[in-house]
Protein backbone atom coordinates (compact mmCIF):
# COMPACT_ATOMS: atom_id res chain seq x y z
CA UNK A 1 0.00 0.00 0.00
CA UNK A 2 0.99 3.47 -0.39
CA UNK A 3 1.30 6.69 1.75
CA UNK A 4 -1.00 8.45 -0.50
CA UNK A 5 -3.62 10.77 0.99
CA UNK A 6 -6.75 11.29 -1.46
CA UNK A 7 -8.73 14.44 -0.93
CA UNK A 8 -12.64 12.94 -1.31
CA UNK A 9 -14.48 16.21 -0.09
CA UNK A 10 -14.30 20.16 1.01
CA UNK A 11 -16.86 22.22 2.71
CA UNK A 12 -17.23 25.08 4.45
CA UNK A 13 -19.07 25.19 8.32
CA UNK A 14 -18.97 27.98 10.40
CA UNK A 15 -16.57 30.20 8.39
CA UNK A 16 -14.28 27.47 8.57
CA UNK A 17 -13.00 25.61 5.44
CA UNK A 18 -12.65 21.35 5.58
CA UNK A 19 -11.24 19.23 3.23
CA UNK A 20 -11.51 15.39 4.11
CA UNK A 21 -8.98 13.02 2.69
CA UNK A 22 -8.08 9.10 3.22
CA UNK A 23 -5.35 7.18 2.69
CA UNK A 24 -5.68 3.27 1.55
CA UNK A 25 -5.08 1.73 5.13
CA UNK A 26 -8.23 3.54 5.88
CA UNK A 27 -7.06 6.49 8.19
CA UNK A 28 -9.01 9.58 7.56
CA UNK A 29 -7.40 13.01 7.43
CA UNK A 30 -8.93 16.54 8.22
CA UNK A 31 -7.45 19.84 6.99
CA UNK A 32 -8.27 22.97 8.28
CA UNK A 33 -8.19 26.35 6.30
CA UNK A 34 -5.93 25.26 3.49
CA UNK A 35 -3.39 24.08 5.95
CA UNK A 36 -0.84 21.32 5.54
CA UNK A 37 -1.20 19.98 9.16
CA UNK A 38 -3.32 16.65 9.06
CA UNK A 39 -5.72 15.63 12.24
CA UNK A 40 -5.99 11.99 11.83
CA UNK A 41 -9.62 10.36 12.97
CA UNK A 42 -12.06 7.49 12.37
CA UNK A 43 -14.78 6.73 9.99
CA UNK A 44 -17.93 6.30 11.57
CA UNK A 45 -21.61 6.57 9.89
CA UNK A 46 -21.91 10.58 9.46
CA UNK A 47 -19.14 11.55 11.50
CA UNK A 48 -15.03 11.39 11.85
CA UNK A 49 -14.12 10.90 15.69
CA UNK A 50 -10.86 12.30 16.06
CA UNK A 51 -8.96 10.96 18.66
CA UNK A 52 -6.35 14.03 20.02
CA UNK A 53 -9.21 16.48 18.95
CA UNK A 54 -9.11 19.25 16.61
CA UNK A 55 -9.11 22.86 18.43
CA UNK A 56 -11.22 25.52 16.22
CA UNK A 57 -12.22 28.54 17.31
CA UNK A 58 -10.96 28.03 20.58
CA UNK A 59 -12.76 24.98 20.94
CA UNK A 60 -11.81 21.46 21.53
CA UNK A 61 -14.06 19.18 19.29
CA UNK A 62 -13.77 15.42 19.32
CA UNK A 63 -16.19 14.67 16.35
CA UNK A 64 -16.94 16.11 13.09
CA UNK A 65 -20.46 15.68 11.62
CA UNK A 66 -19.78 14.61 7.80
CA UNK A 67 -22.05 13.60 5.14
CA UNK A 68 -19.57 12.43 2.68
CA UNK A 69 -19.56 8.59 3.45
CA UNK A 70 -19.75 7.26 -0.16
CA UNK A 71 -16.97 9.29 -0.70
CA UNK A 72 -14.68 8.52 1.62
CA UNK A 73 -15.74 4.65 1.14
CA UNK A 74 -14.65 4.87 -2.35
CA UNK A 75 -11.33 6.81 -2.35
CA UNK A 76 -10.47 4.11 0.07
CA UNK A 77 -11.24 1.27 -2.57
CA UNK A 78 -9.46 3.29 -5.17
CA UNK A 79 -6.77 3.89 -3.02
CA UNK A 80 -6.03 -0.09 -2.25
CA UNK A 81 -6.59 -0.83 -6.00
CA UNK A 82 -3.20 0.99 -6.61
């Protein structure tokens, strides 16, 4: 398998901007505001729990509310087709 991360959505909540990646071993990624930095969490149905948390806005959140599950699903499949 590869080290690949595969962007497989972006939004914007709260005047905030998202982009969601996974990598083929299934980890999930979150980027905040165009930044490089990646918070690593888990898939769950509508959500990414993220373990060490993700501080925005001065605020410590533990999940993110998602409703990109067929996406991330499938970059994952592509991703271990490689």
């Amino acid at each position: 398998m590869n080290d690949e991360v595969k962007i497989v959505n972006e939004f914007d909540r709260d005047g905030h901007h998202f982009k969601i990646g996974v990598s083929a071993d299934g980890q999930v990624s979150i980027y905040l505001d165009n930044g490089t930095k990646a918070y690593h969490g888990y898939h769950f149905p509508s959500m990414i729990q993220i373990p060490k948390g993700l501080e925005i806005d001065g605020k410590m959140i533990l999940q993110l509310p998602i409703d990109c599950d067929a996406a991330i699903d499938q970059g994952i499949r592509e991703l271990k087709q490689k």
